[in-house]
PDB file of N, CA and C in Angstrom:
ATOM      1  N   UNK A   1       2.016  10.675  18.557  1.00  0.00           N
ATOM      2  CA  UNK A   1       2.849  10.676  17.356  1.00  0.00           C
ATOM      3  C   UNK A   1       2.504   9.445  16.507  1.00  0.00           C
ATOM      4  N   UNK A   2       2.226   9.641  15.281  1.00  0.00           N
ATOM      5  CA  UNK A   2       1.622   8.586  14.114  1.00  0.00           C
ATOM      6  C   UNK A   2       2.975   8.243  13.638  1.00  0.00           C
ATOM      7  N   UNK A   3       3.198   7.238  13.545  1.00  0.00           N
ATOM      8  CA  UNK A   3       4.411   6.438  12.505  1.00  0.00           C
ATOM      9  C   UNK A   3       4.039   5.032  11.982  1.00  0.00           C
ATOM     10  N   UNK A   4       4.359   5.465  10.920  1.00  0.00           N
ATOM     11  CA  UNK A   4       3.981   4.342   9.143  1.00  0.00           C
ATOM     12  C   UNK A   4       5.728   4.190   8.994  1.00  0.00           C
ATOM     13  N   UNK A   5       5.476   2.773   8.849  1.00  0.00           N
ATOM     14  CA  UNK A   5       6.644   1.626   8.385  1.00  0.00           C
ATOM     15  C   UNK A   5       6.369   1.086   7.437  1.00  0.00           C
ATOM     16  N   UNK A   6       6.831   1.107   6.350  1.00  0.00           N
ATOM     17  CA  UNK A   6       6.281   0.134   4.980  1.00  0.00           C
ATOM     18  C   UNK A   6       7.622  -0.640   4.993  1.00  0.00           C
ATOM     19  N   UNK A   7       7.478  -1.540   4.234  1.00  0.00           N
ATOM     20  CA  UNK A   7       7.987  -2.745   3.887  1.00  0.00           C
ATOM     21  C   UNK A   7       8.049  -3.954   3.019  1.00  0.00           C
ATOM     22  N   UNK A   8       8.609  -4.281   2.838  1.00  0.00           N
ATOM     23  CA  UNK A   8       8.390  -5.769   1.551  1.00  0.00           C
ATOM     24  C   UNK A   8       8.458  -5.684   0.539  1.00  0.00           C
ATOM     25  N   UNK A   9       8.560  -4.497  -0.034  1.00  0.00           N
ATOM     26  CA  UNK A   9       9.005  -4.165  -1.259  1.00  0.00           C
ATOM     27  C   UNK A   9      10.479  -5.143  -1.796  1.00  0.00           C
ATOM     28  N   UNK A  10      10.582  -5.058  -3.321  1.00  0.00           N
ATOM     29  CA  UNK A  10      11.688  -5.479  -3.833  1.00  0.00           C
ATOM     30  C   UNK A  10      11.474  -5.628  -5.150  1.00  0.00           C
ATOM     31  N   UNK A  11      12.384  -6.684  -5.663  1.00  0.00           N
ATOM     32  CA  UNK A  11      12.766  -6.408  -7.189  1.00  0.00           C
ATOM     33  C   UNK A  11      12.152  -7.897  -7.531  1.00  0.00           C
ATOM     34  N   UNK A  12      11.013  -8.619  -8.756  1.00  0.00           N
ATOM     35  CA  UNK A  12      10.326  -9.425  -9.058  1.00  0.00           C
ATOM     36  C   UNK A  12      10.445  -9.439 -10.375  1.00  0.00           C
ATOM     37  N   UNK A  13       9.791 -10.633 -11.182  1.00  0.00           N
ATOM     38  CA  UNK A  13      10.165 -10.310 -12.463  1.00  0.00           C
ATOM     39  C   UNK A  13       8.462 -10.508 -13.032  1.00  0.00           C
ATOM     40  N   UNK A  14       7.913  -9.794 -13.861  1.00  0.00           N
ATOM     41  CA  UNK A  14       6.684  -9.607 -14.115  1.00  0.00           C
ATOM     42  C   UNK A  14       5.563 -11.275 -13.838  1.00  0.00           C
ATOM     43  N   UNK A  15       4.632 -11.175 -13.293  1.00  0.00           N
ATOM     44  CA  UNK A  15       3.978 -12.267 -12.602  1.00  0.00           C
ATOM     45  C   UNK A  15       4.094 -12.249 -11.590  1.00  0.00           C
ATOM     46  N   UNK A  16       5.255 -12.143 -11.143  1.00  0.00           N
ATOM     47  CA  UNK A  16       5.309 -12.464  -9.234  1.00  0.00           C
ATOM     48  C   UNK A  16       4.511 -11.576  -8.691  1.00  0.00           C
ATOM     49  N   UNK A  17       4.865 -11.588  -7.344  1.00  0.00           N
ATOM     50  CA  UNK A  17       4.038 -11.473  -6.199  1.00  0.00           C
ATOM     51  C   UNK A  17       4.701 -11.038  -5.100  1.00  0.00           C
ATOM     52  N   UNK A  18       4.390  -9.969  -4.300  1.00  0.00           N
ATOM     53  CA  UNK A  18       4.792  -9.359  -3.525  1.00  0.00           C
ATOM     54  C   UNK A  18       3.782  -9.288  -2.179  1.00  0.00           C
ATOM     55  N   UNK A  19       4.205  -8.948  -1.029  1.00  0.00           N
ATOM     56  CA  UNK A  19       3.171  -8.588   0.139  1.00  0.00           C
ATOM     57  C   UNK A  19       3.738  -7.528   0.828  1.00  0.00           C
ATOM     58  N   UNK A  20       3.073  -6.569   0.539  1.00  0.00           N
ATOM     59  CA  UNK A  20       3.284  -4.863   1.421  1.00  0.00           C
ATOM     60  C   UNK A  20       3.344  -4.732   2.722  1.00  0.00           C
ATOM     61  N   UNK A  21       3.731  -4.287   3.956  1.00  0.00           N
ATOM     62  CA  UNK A  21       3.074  -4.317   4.582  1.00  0.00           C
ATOM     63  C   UNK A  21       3.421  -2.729   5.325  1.00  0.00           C
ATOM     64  N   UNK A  22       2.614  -2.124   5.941  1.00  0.00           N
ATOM     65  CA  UNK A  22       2.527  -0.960   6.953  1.00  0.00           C
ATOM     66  C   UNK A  22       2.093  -1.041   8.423  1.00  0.00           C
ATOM     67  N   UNK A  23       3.365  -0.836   8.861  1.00  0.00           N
ATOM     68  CA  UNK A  23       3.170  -1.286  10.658  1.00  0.00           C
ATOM     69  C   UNK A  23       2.949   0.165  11.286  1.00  0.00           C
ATOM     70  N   UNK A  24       1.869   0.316  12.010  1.00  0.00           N
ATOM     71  CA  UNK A  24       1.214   1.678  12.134  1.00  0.00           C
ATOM     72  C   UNK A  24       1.794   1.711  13.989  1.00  0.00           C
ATOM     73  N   UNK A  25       1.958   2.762  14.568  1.00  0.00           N
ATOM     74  CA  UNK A  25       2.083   2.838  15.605  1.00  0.00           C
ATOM     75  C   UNK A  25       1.194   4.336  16.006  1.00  0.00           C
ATOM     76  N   UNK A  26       0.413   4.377  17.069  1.00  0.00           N
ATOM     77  CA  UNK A  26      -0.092   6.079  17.216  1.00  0.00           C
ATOM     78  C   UNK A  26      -1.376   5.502  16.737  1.00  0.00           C
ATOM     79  N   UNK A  27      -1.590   5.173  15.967  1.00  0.00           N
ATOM     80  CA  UNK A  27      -2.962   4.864  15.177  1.00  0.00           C
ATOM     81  C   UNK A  27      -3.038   3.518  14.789  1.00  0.00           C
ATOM     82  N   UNK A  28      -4.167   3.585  15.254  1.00  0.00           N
ATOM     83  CA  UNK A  28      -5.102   2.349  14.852  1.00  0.00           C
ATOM     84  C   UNK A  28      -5.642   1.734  13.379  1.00  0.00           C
ATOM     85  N   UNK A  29      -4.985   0.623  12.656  1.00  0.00           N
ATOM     86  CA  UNK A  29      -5.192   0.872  11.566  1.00  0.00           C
ATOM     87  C   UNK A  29      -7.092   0.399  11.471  1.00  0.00           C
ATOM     88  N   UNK A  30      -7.335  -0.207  12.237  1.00  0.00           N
ATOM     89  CA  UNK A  30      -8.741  -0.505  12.316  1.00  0.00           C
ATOM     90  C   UNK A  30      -9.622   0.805  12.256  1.00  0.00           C
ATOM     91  N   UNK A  31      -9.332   1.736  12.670  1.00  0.00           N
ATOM     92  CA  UNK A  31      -9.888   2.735  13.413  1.00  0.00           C
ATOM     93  C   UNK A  31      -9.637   3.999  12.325  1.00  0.00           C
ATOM     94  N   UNK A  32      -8.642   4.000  10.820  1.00  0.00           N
ATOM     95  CA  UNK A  32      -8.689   4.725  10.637  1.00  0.00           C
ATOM     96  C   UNK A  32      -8.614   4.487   9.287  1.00  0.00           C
ATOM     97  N   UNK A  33      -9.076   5.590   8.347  1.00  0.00           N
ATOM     98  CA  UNK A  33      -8.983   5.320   6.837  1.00  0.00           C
ATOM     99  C   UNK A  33      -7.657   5.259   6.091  1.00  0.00           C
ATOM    100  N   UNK A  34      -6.919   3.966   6.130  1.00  0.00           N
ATOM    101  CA  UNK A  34      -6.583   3.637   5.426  1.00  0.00           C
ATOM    102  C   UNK A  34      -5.702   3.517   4.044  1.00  0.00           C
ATOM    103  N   UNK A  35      -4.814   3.967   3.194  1.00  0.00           N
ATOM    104  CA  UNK A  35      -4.850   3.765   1.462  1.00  0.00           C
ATOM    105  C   UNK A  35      -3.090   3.423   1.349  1.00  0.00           C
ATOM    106  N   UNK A  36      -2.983   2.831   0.484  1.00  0.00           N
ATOM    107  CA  UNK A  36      -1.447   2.911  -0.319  1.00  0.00           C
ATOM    108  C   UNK A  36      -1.405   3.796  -1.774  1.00  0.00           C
ATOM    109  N   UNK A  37      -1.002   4.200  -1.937  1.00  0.00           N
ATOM    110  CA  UNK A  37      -0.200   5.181  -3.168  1.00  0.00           C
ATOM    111  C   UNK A  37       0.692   5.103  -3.829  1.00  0.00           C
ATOM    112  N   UNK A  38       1.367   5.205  -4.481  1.00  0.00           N
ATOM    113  CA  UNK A  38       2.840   4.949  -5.100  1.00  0.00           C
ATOM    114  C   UNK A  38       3.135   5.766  -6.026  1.00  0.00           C
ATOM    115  N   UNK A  39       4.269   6.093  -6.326  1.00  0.00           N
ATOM    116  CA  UNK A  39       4.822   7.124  -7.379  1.00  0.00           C
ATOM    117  C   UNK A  39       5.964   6.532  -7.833  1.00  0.00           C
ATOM    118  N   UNK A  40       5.937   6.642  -9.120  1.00  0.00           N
ATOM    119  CA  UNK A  40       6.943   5.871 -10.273  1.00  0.00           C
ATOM    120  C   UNK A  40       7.574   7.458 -10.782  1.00  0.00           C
ATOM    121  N   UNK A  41       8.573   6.914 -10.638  1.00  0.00           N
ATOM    122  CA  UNK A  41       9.490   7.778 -11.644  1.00  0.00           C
ATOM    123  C   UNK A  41       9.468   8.729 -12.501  1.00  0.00           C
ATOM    124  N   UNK A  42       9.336  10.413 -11.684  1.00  0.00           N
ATOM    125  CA  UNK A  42       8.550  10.953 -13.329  1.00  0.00           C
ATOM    126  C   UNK A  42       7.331  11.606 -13.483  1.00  0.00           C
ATOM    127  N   UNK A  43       6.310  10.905 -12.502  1.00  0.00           N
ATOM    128  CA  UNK A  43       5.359  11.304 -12.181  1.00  0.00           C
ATOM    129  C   UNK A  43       4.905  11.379 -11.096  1.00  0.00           C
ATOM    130  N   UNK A  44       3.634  11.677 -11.163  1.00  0.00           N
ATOM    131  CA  UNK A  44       3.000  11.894  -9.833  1.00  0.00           C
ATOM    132  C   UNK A  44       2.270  11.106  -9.100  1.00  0.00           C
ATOM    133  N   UNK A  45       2.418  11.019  -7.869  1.00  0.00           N
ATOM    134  CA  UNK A  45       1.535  10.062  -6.703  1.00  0.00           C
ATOM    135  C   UNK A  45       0.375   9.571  -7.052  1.00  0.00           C
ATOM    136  N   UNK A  46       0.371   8.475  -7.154  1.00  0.00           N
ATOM    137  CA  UNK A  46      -1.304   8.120  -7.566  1.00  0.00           C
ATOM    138  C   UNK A  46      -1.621   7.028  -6.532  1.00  0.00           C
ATOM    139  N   UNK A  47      -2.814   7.143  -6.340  1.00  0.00           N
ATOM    140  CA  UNK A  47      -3.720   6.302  -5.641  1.00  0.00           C
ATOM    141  C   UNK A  47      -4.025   4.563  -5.955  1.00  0.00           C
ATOM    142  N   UNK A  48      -3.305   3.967  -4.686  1.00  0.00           N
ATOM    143  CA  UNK A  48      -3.536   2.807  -5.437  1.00  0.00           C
ATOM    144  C   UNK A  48      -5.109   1.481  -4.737  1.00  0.00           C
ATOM    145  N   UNK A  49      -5.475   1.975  -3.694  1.00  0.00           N
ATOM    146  CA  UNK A  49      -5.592   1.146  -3.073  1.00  0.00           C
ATOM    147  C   UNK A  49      -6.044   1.492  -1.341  1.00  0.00           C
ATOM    148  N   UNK A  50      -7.774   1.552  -0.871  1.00  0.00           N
ATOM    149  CA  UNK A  50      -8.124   2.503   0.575  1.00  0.00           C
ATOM    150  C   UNK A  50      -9.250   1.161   0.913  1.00  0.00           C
ATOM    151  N   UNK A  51      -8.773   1.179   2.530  1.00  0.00           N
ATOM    152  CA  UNK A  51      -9.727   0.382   3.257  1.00  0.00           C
ATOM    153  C   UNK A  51     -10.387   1.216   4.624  1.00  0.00           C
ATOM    154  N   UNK A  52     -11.637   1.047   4.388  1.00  0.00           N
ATOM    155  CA  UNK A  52     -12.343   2.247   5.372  1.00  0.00           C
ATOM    156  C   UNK A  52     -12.276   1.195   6.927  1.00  0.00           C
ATOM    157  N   UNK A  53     -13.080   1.752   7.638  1.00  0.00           N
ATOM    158  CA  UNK A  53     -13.029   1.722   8.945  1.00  0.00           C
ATOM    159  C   UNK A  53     -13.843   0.264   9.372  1.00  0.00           C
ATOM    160  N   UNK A  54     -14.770  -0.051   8.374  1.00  0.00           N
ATOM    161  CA  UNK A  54     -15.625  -1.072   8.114  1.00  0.00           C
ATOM    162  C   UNK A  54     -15.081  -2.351   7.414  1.00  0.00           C
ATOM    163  N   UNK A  55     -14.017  -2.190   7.101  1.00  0.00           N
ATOM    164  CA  UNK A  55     -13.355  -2.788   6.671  1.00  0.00           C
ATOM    165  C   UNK A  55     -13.436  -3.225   4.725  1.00  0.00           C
ATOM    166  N   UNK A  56     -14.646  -2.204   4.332  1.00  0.00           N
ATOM    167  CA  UNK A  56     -14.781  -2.276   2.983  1.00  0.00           C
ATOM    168  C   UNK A  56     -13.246  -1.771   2.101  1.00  0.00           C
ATOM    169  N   UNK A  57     -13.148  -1.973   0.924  1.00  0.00           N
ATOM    170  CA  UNK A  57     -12.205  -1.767   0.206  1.00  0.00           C
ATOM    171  C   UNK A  57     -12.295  -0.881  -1.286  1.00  0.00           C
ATOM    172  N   UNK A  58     -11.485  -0.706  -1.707  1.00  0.00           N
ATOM    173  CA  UNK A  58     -11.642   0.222  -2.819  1.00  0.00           C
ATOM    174  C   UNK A  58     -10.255   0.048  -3.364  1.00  0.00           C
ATOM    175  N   UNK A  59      -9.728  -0.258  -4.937  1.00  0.00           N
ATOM    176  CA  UNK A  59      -9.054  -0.196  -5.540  1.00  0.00           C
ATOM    177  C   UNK A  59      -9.234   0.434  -7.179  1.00  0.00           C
ATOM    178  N   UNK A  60      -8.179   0.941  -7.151  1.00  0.00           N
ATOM    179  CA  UNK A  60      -7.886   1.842  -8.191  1.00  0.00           C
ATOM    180  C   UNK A  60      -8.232   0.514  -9.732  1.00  0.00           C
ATOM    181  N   UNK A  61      -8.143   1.037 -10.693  1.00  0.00           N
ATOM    182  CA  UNK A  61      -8.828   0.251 -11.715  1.00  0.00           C
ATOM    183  C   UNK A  61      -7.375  -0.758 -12.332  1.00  0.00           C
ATOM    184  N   UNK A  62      -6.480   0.139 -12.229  1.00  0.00           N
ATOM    185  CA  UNK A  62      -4.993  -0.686 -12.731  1.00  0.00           C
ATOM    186  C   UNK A  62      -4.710  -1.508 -11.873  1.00  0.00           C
ATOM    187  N   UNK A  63      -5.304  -1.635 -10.483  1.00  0.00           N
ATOM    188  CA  UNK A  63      -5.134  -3.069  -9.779  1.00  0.00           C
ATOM    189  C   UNK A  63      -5.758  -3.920  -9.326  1.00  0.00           C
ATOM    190  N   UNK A  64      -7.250  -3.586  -9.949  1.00  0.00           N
ATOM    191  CA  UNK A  64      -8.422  -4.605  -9.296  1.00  0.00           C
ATOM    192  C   UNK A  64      -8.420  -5.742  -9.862  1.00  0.00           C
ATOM    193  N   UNK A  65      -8.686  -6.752  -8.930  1.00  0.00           N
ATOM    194  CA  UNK A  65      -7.747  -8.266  -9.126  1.00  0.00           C
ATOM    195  C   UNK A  65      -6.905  -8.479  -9.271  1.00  0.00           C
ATOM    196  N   UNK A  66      -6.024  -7.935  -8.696  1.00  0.00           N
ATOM    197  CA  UNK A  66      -4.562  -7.991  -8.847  1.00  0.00           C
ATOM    198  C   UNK A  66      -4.063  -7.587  -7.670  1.00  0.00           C
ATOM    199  N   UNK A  67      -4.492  -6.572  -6.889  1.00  0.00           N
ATOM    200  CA  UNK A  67      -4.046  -6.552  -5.502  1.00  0.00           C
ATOM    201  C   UNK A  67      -4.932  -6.686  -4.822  1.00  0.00           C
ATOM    202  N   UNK A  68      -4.622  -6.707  -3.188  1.00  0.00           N
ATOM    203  CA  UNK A  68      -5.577  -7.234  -2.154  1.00  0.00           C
ATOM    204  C   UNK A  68      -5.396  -6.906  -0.823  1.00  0.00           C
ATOM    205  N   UNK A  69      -5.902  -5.666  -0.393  1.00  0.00           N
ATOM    206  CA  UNK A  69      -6.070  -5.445   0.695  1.00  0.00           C
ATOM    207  C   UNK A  69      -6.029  -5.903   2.199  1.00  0.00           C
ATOM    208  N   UNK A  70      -5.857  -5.783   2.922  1.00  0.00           N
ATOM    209  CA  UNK A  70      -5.937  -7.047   4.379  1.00  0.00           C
ATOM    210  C   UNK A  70      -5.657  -5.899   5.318  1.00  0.00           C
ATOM    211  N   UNK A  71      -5.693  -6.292   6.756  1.00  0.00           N
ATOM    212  CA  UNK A  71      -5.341  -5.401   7.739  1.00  0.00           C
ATOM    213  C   UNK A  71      -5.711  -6.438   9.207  1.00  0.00           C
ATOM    214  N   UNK A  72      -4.002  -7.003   9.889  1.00  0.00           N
ATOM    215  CA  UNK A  72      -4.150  -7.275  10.915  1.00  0.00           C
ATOM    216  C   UNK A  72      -4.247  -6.543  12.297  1.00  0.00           C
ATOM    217  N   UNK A  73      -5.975  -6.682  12.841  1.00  0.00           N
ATOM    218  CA  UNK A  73      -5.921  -5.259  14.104  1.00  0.00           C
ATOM    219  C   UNK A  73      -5.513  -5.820  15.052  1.00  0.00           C
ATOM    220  N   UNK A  74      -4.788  -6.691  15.440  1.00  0.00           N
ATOM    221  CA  UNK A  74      -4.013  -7.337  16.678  1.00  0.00           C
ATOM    222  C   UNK A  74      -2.572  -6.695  16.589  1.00  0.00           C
ATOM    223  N   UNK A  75      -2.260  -6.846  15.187  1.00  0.00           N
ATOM    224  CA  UNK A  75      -0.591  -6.600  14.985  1.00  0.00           C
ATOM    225  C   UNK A  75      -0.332  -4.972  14.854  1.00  0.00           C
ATOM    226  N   UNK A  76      -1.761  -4.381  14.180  1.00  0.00           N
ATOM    227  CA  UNK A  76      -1.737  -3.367  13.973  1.00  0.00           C
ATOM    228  C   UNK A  76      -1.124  -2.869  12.559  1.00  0.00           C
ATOM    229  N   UNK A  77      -1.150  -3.808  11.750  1.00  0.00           N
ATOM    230  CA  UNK A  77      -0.060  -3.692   9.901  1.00  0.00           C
ATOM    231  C   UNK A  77      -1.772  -3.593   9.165  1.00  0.00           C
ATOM    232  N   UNK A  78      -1.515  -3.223   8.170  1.00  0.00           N
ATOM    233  CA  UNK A  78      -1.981  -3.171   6.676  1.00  0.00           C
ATOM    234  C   UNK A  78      -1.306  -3.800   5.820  1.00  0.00           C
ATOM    235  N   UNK A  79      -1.644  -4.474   5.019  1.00  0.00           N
ATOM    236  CA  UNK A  79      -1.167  -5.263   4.070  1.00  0.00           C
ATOM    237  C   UNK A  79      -1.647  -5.102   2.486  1.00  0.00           C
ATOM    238  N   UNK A  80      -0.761  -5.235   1.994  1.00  0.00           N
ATOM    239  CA  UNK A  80      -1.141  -5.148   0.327  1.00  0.00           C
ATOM    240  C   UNK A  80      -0.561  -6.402  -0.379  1.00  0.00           C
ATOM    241  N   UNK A  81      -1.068  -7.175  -0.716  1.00  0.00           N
ATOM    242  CA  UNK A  81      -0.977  -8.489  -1.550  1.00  0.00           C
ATOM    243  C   UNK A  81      -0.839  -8.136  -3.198  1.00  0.00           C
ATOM    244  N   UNK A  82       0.328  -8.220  -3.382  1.00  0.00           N
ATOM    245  CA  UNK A  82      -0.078  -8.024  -5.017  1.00  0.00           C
ATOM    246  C   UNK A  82       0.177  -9.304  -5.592  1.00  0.00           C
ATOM    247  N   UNK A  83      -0.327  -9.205  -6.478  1.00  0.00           N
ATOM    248  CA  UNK A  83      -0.154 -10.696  -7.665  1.00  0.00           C
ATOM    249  C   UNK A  83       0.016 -10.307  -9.075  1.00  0.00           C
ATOM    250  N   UNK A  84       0.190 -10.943 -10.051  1.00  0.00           N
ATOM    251  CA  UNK A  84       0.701 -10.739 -11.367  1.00  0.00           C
ATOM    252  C   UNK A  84       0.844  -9.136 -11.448  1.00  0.00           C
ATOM    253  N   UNK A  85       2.171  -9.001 -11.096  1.00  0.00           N
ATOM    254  CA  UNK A  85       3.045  -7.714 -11.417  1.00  0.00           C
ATOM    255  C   UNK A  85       3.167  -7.808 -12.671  1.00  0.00           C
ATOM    256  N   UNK A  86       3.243  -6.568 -12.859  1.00  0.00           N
ATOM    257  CA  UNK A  86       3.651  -5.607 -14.154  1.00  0.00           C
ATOM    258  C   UNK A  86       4.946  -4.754 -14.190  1.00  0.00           C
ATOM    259  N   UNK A  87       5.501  -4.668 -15.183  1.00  0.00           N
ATOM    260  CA  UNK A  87       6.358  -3.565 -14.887  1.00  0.00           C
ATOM    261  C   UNK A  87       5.502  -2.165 -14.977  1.00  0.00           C
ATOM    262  N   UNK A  88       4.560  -2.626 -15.312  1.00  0.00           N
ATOM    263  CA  UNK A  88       4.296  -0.441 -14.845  1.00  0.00           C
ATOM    264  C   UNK A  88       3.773  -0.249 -13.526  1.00  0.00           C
ATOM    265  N   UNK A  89       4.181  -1.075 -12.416  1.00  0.00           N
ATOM    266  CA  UNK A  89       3.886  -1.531 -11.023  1.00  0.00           C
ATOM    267  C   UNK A  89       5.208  -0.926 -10.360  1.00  0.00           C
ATOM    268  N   UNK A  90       5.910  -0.788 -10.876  1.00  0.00           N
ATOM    269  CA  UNK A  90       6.956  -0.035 -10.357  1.00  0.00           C
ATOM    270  C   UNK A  90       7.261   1.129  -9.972  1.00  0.00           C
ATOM    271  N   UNK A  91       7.348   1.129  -8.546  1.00  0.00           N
ATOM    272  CA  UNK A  91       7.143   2.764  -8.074  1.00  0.00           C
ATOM    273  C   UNK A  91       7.473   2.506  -6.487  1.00  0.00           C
ATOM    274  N   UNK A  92       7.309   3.544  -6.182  1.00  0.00           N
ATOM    275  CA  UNK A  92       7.913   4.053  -4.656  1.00  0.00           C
ATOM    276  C   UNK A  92       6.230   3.726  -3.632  1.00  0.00           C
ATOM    277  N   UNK A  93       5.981   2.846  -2.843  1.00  0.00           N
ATOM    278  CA  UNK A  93       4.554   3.047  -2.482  1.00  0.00           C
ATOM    279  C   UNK A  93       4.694   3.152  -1.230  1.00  0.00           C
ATOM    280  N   UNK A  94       4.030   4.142  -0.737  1.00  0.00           N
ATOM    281  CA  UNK A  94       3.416   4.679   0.299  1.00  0.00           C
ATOM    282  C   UNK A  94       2.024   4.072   1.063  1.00  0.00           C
ATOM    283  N   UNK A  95       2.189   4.508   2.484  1.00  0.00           N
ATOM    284  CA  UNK A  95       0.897   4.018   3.075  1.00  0.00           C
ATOM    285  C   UNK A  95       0.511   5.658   3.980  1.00  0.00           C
ATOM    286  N   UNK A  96      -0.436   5.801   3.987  1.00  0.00           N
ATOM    287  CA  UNK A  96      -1.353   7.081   4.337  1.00  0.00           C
ATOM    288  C   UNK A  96      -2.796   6.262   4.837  1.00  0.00           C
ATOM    289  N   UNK A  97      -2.350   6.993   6.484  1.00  0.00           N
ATOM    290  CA  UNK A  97      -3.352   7.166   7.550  1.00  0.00           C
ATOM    291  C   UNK A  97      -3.968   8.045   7.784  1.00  0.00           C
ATOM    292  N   UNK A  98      -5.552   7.820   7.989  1.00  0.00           N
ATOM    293  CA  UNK A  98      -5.963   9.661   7.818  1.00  0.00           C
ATOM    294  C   UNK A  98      -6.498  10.458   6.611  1.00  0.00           C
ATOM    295  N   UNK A  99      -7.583  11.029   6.484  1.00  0.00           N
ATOM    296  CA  UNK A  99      -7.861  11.830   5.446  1.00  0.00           C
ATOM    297  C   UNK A  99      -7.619  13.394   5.161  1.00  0.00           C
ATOM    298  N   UNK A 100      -8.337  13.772   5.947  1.00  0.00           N
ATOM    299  CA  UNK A 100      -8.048  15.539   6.297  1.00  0.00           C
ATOM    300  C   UNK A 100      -6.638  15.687   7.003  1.00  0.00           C
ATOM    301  N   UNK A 101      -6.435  15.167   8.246  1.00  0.00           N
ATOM    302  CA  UNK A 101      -5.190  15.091   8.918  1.00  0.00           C
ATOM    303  C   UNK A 101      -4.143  13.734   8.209  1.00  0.00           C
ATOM    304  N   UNK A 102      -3.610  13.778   7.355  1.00  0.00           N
ATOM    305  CA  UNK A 102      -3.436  12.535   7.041  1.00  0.00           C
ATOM    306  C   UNK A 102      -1.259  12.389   7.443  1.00  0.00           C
ATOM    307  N   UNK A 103      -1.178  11.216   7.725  1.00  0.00           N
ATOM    308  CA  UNK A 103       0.420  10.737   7.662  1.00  0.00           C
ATOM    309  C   UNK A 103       0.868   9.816   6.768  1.00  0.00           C
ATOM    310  N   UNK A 104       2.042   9.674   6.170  1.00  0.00           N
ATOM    311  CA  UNK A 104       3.007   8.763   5.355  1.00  0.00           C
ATOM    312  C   UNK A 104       3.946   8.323   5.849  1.00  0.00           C
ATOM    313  N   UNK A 105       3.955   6.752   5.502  1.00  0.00           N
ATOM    314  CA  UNK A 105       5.274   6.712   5.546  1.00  0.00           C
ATOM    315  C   UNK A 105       6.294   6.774   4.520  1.00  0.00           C
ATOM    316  N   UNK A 106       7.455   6.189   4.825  1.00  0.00           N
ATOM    317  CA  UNK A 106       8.724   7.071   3.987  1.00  0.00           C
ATOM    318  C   UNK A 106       8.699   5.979   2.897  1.00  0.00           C
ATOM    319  N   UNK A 107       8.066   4.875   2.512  1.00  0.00           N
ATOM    320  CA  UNK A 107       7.309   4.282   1.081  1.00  0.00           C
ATOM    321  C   UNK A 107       8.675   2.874   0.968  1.00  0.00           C
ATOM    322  N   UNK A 108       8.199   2.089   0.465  1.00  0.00           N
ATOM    323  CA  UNK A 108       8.490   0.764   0.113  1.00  0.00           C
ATOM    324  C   UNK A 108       9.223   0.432  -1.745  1.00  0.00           C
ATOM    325  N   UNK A 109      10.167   0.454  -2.311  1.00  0.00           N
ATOM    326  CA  UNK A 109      10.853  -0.014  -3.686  1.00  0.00           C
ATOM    327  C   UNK A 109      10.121  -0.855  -3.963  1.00  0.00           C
ATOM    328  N   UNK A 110       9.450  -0.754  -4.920  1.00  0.00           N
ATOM    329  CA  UNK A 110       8.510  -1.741  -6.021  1.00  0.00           C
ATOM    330  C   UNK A 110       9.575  -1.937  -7.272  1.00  0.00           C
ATOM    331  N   UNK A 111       9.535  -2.815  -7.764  1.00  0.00           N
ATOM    332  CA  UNK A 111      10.814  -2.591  -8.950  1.00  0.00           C
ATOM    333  C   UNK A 111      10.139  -4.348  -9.707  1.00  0.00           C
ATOM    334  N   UNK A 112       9.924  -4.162 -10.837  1.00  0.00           N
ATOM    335  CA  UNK A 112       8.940  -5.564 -11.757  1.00  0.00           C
ATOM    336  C   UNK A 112       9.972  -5.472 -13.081  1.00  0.00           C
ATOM    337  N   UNK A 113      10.257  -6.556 -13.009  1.00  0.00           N
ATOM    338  CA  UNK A 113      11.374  -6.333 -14.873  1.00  0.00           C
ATOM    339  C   UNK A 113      10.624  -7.272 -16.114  1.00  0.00           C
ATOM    340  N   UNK A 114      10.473  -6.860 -16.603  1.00  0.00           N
ATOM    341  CA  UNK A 114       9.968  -7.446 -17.800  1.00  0.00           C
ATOM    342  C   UNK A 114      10.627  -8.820 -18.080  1.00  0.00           C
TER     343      UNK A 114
END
């Protein structure tokens, strides 16, 4: 059984800084592909952010340099570092293990106020 814990989410005021994190149990976050997602209000799930097995990275274009990937394989978490928030950073974010077979967890409150 795969279970995703997100966390650290909260309410910032544009600039700050937040740290995500997804505590994986069942799976290995080393071992498996990786991504966060988020969905704002309204719309639809978008892709924010995938670290492969190699530990390479890939971010979506609205957050490159601005967020930052990590993944402790002792603790078994994924981490998302964000820095100078936006309010259009605001959204519900998810972590997804897995590609074809993939799991979520039940997603983290992002909330940035102008």
């Amino acid at each position: 059984q795969v279970r995703l814990v997100e966390s650290g989410g909260g309410s910032v005021q544009a600039g700050g800084s937040l740290r995500l994190s997804c505590a994986a149990s069942g799976e290995q976050v080393s071992t498996a592909f990786m991504n966060w997602f988020r969905q704002a209000a309204g719309k639809q799930r978008e892709w924010v952010a995938g670290i492969r097995t190699d530990g390479s990275t890939n971010y979506a274009d609205s957050v490159k340099g601005r967020f930052t990937l990590s993944r402790d394989n002792l603790q078994n978490i994924l981490y998302l570092q964000m820095n100078a928030l936006k309010p259009e950073d605001t959204a519900i974010y998810y972590c997804r293990a897995g590609c074809v077979v993939a799991y979520w967890g039940q997603g983290t409150q992002v909330t940035v106020s102008s």
